[in-house]
N, C-alpha and C. Protein backbone atom coordinates (compact mmCIF):
# COMPACT_ATOMS: atom_id res chain seq x y z
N UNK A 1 0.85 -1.18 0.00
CA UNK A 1 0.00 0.00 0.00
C UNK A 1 0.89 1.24 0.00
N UNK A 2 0.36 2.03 -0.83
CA UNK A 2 1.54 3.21 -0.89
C UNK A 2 1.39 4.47 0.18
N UNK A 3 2.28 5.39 0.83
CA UNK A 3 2.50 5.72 2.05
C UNK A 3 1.24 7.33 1.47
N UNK A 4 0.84 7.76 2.25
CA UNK A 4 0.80 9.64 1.98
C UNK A 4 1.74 10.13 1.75
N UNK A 5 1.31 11.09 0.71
CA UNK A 5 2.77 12.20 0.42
C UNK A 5 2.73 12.97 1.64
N UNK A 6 4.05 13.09 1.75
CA UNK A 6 4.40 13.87 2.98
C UNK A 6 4.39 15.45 2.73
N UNK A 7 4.21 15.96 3.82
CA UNK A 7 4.05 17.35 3.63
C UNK A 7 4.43 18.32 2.63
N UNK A 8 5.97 18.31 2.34
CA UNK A 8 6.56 19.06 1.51
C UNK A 8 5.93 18.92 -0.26
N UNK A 9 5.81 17.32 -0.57
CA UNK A 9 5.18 16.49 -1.50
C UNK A 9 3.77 17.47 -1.78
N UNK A 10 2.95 17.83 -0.62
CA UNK A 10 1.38 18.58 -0.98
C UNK A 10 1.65 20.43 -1.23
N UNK A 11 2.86 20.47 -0.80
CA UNK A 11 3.37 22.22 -0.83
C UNK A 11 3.47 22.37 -2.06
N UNK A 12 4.19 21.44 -2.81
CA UNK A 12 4.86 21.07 -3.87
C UNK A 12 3.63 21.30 -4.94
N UNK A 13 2.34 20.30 -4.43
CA UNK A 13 1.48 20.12 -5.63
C UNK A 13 0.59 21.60 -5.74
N UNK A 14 0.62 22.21 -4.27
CA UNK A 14 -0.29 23.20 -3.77
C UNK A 14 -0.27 24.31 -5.40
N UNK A 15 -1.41 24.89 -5.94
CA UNK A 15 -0.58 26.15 -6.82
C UNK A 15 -0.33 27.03 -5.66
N UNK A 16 -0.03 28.47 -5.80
CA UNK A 16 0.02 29.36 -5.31
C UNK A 16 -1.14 30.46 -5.43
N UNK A 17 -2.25 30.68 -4.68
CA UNK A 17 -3.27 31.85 -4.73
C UNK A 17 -2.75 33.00 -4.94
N UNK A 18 -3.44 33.93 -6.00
CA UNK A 18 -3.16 35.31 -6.28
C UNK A 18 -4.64 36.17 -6.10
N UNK A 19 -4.83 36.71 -5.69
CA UNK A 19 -6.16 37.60 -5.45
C UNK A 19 -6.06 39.29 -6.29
N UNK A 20 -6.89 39.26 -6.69
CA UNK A 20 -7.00 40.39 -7.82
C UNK A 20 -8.32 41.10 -8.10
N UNK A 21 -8.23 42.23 -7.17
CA UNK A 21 -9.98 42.93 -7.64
C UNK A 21 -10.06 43.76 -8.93
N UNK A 22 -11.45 43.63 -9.21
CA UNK A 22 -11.49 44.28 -10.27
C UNK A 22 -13.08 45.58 -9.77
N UNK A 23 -12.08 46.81 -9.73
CA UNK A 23 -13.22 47.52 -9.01
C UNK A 23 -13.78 49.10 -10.24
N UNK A 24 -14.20 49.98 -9.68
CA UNK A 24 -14.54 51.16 -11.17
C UNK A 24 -15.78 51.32 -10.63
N UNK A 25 -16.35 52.45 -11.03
CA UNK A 25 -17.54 53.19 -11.36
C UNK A 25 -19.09 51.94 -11.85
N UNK A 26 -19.98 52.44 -11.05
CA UNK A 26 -21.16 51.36 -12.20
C UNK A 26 -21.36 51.63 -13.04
N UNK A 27 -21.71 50.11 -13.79
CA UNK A 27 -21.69 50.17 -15.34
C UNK A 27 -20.76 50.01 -16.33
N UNK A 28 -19.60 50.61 -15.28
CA UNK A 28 -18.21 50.46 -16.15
C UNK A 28 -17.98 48.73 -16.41
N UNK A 29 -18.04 48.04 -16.21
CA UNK A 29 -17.93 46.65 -16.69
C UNK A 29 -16.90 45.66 -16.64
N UNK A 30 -17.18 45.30 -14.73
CA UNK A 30 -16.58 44.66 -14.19
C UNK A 30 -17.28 43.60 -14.31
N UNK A 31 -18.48 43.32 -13.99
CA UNK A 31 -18.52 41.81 -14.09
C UNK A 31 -18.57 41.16 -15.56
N UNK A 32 -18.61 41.96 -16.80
CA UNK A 32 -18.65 41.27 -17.93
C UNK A 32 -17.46 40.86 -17.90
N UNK A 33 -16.20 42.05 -17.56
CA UNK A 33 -14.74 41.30 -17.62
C UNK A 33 -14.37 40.40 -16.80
N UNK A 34 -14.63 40.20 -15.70
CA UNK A 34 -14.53 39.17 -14.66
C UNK A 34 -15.39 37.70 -15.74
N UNK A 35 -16.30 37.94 -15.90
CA UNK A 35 -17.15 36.74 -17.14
C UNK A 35 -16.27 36.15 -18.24
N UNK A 36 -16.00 37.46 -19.00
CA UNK A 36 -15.07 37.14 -20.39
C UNK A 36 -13.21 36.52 -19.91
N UNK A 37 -13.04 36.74 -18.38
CA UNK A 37 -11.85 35.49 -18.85
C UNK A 37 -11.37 34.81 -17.78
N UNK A 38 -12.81 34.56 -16.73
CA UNK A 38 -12.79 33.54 -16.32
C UNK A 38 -13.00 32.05 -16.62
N UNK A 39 -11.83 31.24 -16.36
CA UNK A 39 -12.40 30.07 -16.93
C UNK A 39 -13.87 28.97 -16.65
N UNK A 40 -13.88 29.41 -15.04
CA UNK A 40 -15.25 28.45 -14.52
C UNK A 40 -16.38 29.51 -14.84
N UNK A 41 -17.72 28.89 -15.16
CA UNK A 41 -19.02 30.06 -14.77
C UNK A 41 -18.72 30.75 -13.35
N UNK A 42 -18.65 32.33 -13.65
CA UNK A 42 -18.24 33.06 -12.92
C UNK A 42 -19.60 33.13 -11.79
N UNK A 43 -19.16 33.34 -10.45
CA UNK A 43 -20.32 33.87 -9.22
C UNK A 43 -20.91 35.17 -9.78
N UNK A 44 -22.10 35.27 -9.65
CA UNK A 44 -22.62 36.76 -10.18
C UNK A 44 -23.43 37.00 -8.81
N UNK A 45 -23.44 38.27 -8.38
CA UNK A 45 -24.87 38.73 -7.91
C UNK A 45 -25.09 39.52 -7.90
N UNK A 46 -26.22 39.22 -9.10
CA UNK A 46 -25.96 40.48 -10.36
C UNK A 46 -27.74 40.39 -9.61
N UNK A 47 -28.66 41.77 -9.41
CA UNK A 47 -30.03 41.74 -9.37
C UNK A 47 -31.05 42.70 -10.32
N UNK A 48 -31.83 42.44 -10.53
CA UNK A 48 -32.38 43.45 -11.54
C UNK A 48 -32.60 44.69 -10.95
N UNK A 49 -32.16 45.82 -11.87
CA UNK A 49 -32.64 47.46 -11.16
C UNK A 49 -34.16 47.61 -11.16
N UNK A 50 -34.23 48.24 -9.92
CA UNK A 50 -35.96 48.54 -9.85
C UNK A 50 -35.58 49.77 -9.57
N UNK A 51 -37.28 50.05 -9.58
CA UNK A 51 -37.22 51.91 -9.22
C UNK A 51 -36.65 52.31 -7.80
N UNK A 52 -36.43 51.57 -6.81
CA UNK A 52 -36.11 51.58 -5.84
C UNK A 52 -34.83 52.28 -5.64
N UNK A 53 -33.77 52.39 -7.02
CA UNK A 53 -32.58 53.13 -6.86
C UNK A 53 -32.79 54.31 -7.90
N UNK A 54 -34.47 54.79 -8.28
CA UNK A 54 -34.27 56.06 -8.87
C UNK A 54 -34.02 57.24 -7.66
N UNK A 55 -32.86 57.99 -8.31
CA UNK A 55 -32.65 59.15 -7.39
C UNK A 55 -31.31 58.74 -6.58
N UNK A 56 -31.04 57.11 -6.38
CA UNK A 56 -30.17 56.87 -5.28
C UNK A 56 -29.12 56.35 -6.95
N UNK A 57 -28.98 55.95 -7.44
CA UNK A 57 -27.91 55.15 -8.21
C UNK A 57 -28.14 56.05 -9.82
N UNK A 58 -26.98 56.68 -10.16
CA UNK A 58 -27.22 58.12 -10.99
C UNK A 58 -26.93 56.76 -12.27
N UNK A 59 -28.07 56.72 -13.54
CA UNK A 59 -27.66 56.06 -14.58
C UNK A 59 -27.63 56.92 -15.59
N UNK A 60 -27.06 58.06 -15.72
CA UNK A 60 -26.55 58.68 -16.90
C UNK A 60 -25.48 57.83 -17.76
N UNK A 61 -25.29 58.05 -19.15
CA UNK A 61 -24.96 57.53 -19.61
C UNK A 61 -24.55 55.67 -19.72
N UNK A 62 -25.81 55.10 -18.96
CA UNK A 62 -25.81 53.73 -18.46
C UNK A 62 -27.02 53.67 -18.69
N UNK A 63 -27.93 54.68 -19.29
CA UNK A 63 -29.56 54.28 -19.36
C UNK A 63 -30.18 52.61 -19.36
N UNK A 64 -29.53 52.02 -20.38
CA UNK A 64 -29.59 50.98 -20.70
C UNK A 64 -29.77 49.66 -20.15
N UNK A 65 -28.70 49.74 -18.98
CA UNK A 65 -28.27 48.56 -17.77
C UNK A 65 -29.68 48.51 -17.12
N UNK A 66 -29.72 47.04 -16.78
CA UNK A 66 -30.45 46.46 -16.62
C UNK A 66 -30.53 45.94 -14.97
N UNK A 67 -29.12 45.44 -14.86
CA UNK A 67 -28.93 44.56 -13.54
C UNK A 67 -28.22 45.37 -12.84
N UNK A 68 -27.62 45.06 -11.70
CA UNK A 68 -26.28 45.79 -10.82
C UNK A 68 -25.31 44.48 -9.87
N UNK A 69 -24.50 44.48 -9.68
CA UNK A 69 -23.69 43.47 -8.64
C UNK A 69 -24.57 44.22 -7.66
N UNK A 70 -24.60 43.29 -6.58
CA UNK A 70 -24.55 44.04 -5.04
C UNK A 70 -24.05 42.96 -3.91
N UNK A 71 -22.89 42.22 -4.68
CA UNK A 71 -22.26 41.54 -3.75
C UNK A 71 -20.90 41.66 -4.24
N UNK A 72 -20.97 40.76 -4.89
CA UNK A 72 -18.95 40.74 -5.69
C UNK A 72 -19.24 39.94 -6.95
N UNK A 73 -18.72 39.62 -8.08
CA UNK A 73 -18.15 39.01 -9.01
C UNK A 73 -17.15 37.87 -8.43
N UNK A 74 -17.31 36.75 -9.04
CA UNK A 74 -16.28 35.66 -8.48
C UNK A 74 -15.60 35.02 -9.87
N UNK A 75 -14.40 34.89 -10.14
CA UNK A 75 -13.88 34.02 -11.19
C UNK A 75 -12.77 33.66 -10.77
N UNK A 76 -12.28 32.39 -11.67
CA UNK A 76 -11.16 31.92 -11.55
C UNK A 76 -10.02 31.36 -13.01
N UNK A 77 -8.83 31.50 -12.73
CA UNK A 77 -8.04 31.57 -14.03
C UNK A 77 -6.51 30.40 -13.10
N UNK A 78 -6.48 29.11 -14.39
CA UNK A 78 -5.42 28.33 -13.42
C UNK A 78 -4.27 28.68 -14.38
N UNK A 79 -3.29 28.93 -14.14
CA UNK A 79 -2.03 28.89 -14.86
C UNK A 79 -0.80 27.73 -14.46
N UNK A 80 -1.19 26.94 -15.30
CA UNK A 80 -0.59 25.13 -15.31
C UNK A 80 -0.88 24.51 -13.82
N UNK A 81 0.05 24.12 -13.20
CA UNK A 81 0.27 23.96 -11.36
C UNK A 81 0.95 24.42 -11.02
N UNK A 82 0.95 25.61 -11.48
CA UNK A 82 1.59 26.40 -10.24
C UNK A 82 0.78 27.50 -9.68
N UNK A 83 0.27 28.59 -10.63
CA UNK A 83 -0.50 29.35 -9.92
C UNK A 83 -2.26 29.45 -10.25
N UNK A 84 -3.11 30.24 -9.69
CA UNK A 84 -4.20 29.97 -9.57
C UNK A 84 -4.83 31.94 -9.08
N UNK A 85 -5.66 31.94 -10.18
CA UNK A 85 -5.49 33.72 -9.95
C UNK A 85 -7.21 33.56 -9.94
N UNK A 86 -7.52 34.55 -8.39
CA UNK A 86 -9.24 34.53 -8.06
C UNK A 86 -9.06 36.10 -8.52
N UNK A 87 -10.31 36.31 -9.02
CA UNK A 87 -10.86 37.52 -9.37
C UNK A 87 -12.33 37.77 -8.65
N UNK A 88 -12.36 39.16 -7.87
CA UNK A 88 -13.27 39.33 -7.57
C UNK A 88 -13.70 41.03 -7.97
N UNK A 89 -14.90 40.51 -8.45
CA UNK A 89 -15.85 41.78 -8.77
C UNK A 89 -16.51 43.06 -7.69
N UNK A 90 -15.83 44.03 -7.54
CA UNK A 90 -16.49 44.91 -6.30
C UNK A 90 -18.06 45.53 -7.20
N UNK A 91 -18.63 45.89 -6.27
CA UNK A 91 -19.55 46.46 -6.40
C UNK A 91 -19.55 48.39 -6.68
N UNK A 92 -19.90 48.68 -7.65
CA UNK A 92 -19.74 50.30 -7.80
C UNK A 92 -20.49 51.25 -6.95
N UNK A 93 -21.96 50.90 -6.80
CA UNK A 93 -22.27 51.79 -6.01
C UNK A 93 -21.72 52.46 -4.90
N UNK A 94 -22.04 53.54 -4.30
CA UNK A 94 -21.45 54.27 -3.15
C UNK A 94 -22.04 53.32 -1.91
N UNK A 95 -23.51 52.88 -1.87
CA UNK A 95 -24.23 52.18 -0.68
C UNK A 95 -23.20 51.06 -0.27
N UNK A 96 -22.38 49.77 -1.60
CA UNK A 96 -21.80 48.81 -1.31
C UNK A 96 -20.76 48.68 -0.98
N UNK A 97 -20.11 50.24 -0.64
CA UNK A 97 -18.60 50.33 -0.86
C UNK A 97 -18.05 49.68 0.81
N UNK A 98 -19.04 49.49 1.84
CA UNK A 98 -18.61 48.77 3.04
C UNK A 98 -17.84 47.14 3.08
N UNK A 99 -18.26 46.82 2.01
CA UNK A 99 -17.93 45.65 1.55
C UNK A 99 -16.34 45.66 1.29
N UNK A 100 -15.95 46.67 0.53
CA UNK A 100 -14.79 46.73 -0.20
C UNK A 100 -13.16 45.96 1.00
N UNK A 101 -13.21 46.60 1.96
CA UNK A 101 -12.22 46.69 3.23
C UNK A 101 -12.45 44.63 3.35
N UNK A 102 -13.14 44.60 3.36
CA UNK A 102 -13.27 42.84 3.60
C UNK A 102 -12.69 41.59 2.23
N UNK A 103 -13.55 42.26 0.82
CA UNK A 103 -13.14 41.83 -0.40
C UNK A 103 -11.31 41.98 -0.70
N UNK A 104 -11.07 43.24 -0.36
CA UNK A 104 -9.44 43.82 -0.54
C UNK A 104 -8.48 42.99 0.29
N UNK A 105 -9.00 42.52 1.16
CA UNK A 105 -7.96 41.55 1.93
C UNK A 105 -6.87 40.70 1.23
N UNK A 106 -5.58 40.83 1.37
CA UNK A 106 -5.02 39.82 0.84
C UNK A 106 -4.61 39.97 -0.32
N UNK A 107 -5.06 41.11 -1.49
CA UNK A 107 -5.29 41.33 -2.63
C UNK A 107 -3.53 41.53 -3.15
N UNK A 108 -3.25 41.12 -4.25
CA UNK A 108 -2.24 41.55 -4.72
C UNK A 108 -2.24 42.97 -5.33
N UNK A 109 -3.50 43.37 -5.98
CA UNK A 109 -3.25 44.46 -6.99
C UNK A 109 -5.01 44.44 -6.87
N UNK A 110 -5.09 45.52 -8.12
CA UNK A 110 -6.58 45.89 -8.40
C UNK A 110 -6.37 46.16 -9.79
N UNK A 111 -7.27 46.26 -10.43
CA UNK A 111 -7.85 46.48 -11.74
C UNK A 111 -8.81 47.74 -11.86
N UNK A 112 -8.51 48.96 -12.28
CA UNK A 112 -9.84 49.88 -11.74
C UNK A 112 -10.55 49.87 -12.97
N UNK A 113 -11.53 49.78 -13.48
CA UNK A 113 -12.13 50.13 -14.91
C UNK A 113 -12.65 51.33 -14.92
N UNK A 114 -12.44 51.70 -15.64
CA UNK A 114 -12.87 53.10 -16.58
C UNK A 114 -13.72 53.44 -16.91
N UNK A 115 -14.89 53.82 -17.44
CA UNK A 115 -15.67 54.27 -18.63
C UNK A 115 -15.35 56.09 -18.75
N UNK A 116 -15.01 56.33 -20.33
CA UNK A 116 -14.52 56.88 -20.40
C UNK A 116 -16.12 58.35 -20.52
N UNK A 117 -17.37 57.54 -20.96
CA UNK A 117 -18.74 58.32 -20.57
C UNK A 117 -19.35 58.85 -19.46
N UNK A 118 -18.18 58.31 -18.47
CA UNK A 118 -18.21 58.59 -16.50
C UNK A 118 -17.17 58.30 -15.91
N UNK A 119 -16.19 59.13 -16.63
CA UNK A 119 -15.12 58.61 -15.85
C UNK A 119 -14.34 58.89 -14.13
N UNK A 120 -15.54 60.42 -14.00
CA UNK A 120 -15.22 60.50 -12.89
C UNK A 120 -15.67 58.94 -11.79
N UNK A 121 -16.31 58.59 -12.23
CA UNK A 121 -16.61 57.51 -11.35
C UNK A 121 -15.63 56.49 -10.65
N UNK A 122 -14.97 56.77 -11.35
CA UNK A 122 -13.87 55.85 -10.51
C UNK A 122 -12.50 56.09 -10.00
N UNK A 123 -13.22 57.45 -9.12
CA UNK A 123 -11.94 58.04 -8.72
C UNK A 123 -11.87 57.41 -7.14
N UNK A 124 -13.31 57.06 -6.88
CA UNK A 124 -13.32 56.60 -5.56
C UNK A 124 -12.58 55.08 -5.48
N UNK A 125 -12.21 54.44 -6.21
CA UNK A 125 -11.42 53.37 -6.41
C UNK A 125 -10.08 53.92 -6.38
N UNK A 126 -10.11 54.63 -6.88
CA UNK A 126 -8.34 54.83 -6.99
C UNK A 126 -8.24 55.73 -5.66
N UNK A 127 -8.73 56.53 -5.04
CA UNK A 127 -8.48 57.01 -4.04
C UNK A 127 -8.32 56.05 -2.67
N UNK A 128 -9.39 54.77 -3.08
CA UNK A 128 -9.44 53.50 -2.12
C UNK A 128 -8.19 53.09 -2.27
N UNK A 129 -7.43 52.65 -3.52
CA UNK A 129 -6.20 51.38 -3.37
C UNK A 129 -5.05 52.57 -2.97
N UNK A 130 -4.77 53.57 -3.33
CA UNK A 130 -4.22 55.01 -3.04
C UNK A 130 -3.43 55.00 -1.74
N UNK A 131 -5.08 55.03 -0.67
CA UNK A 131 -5.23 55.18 0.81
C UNK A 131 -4.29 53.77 1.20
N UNK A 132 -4.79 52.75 0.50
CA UNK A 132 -4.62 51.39 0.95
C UNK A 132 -3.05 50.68 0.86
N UNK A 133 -2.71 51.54 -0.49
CA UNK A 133 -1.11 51.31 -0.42
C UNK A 133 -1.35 49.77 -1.93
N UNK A 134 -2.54 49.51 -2.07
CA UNK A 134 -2.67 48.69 -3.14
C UNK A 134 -2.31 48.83 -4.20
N UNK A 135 -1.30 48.00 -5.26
CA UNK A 135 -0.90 48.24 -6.15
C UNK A 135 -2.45 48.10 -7.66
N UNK A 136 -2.17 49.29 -8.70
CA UNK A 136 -3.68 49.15 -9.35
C UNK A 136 -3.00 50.06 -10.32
N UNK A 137 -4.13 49.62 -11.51
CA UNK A 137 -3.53 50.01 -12.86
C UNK A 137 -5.24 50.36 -12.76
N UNK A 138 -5.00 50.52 -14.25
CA UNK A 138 -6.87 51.59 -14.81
C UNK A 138 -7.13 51.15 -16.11
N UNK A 139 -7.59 50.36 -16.57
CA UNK A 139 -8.60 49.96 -17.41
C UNK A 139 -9.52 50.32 -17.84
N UNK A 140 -8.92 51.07 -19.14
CA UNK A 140 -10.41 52.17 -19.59
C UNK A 140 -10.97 51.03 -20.78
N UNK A 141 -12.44 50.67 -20.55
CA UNK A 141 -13.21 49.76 -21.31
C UNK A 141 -13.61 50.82 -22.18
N UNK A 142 -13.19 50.64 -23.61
CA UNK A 142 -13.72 51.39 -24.62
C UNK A 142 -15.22 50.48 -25.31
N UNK A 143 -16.26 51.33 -24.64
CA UNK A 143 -17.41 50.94 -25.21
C UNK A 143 -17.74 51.60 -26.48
N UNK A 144 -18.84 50.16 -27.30
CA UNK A 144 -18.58 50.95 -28.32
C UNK A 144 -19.38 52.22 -28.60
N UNK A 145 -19.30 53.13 -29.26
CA UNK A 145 -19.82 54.27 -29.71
C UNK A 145 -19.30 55.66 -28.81
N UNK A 146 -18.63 54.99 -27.51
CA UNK A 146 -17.87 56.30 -26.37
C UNK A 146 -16.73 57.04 -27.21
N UNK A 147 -16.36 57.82 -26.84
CA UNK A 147 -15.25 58.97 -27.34
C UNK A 147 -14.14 58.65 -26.68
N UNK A 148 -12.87 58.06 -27.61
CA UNK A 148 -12.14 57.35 -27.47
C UNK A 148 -10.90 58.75 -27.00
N UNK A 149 -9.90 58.22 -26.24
CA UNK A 149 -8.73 59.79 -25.19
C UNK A 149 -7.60 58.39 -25.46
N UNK A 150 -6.81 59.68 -25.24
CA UNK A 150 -5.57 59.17 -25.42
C UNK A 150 -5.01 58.67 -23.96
N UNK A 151 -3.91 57.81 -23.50
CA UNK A 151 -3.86 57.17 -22.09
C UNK A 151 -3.34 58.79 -21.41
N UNK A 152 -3.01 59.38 -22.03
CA UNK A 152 -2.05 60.42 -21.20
C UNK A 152 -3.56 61.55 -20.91
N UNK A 153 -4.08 61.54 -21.99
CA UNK A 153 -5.63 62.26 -21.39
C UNK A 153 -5.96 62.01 -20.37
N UNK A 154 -6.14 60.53 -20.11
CA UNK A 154 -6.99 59.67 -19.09
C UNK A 154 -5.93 60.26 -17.95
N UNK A 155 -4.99 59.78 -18.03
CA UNK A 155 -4.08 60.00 -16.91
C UNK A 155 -4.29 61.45 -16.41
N UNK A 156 -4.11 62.45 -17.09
CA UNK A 156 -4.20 64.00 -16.78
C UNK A 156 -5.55 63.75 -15.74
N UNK A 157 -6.99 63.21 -16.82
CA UNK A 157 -7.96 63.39 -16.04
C UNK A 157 -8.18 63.24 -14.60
N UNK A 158 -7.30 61.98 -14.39
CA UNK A 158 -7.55 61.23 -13.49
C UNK A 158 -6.64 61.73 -11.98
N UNK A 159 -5.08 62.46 -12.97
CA UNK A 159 -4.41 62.92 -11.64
C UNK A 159 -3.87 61.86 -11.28
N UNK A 160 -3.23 60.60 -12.28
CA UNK A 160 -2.46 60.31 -11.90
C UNK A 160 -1.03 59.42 -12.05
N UNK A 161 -0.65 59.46 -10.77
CA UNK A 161 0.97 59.26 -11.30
C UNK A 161 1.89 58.51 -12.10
N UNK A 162 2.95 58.98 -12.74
CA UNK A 162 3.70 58.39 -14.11
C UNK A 162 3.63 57.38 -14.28
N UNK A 163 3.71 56.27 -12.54
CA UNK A 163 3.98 55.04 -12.68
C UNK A 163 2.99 54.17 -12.71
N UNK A 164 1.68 54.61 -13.05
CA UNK A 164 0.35 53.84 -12.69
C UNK A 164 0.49 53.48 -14.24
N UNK A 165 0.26 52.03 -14.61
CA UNK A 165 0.27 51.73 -15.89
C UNK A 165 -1.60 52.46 -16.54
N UNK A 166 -1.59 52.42 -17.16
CA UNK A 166 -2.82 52.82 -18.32
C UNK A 166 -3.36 51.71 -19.72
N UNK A 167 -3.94 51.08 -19.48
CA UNK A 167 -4.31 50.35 -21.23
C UNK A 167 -5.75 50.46 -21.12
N UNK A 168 -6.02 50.16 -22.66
CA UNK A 168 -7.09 50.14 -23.22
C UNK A 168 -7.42 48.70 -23.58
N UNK A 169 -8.70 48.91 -23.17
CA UNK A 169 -9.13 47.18 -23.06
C UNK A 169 -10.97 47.06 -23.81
N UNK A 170 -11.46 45.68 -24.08
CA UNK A 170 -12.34 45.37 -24.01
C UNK A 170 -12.89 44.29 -23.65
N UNK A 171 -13.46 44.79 -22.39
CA UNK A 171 -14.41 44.15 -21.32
C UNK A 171 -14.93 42.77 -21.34
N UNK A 172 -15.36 42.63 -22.87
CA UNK A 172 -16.04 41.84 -23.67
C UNK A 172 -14.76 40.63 -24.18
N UNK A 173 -13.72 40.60 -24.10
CA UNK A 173 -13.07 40.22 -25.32
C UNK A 173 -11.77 38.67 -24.07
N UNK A 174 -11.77 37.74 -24.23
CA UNK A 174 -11.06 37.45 -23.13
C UNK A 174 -9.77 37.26 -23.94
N UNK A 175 -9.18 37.87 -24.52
CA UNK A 175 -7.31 38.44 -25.09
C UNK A 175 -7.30 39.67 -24.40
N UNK A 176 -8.01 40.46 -24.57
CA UNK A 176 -8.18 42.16 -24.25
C UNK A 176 -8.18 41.71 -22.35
N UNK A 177 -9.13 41.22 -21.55
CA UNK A 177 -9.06 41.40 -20.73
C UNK A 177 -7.53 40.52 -19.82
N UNK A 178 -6.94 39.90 -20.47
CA UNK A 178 -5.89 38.70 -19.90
C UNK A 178 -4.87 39.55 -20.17
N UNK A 179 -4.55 40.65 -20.93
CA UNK A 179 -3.65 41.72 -21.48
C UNK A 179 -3.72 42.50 -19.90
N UNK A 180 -4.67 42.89 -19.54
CA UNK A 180 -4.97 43.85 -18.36
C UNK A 180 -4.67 43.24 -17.39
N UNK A 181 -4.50 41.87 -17.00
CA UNK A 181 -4.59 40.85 -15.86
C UNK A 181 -3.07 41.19 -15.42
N UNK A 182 -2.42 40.73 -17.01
CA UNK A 182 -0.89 40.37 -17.52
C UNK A 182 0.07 41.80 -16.65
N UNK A 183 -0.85 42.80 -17.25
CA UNK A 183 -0.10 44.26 -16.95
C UNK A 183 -0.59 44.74 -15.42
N UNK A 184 -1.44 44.09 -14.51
CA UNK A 184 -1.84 44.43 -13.10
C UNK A 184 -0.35 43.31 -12.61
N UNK A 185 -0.47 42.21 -12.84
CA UNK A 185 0.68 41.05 -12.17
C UNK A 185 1.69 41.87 -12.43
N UNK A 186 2.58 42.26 -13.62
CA UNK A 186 3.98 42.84 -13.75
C UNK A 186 4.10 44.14 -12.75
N UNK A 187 2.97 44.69 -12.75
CA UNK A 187 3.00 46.53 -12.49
C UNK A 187 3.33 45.70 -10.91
N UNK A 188 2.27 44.97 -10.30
CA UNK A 188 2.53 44.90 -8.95
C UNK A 188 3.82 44.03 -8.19
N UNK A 189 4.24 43.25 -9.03
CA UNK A 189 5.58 42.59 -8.26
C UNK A 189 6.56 43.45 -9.02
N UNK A 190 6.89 44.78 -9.92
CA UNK A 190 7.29 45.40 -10.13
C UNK A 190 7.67 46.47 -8.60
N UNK A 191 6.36 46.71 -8.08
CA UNK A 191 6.42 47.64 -6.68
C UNK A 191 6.89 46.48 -5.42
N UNK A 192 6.57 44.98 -5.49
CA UNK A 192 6.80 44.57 -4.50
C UNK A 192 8.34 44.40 -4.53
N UNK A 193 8.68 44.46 -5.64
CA UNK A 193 10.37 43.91 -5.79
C UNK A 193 11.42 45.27 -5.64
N UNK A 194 10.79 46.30 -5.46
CA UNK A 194 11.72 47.68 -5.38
C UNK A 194 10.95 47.96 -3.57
N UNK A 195 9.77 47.84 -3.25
CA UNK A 195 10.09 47.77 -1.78
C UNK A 195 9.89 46.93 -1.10
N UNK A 196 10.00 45.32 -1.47
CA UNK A 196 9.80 44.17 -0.38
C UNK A 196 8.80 44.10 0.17
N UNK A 197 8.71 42.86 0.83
CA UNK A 197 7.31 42.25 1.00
C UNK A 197 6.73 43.11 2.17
């Protein structure tokens, strides 16, 4: 009968967890990207808008949207055996943002998305990972028919600094969004490797 692998043997097989939010303004289109390149059916809790958030949840230029998160986005992405990258979807509204401090735990980096039709919206994200010391790049989802800026626009808009990477992505597309994943992982063991763990 053959013995249990011994400890080191299950370290060995263990991948390594990476945690990665993907947070932004509503509407901006976090859980489609969390969808488009996760490999398992992603966690949604996604609920339909009722009138209940007219007046409280501003849908300018979002007329359209239908649903809202009001929990998190859940996905997952394995890279061979070794690592294993969870993605979680924050919620945009201002009401859900209590959540955020609990979801951020542990997080390597963030993902902020953009829309470039509201872009103030997601300044409260970047002011969150900012405060937090979280490493985060900005993901402007070019929807189609929006008025397309140049990264250094965005950046001006946004206020911010040289070293925050910038790309252009689509939400929809899982090459486009694994490009953004690719450039949150480098940007952040980029900062962990110039100031240690």
């Amino acid at each position: 009968m053959a013995s249990a692998p011994s400890s080191p043997d299950l370290r060995r097989r263990m991948p390594t967890a990476i945690k990665i939010l993907v947070a932004g303004g509503f509407g901006a289109g976090k859980t489609t990207l969390v969808g488009a390149v996760s490999e398992t059916k992603p966690l949604r809790t996604e609920e339909v808008l009722t009138d209940q958030g007219v007046g409280v949840d501003d849908m300018s230029g979002v007329e359209r949207k239908k649903t809202t998160t009001v929990a998190m986005d859940f996905g997952r992405i394995t890279f061979g055996e070794e690592f294993v990258l969870y993605l979680f979807g924050t919620p945009g509204q201002e009401r859900f943002w209590f959540m955020w401090d609990e979801v951020a735990l542990g997080a390597l980096g963030a993902v902020v998305l953009a829309d470039t039709r509201r872009l103030a919206d997601c300044f409260p994200a970047i002011d969150y990972f900012e405060r937090r010391g979280t490493p985060f790049i900005v993901a402007v989802n070019c929807f189609d028919g929006a008025k397309r800026y140049e990264t250094q626009e965005v950046r001006q808009a946004l206020q911010l600094k040289p070293e925050i990477p910038i790309v252009l992505c689509d939400a929809r597309a899982k090459e486009s969004c694994k490009d953004v994943l690719i450039t949150l992982v480098q940007h952040a063991m980029r900062i962990r490797t110039t100031t240690g763990p």
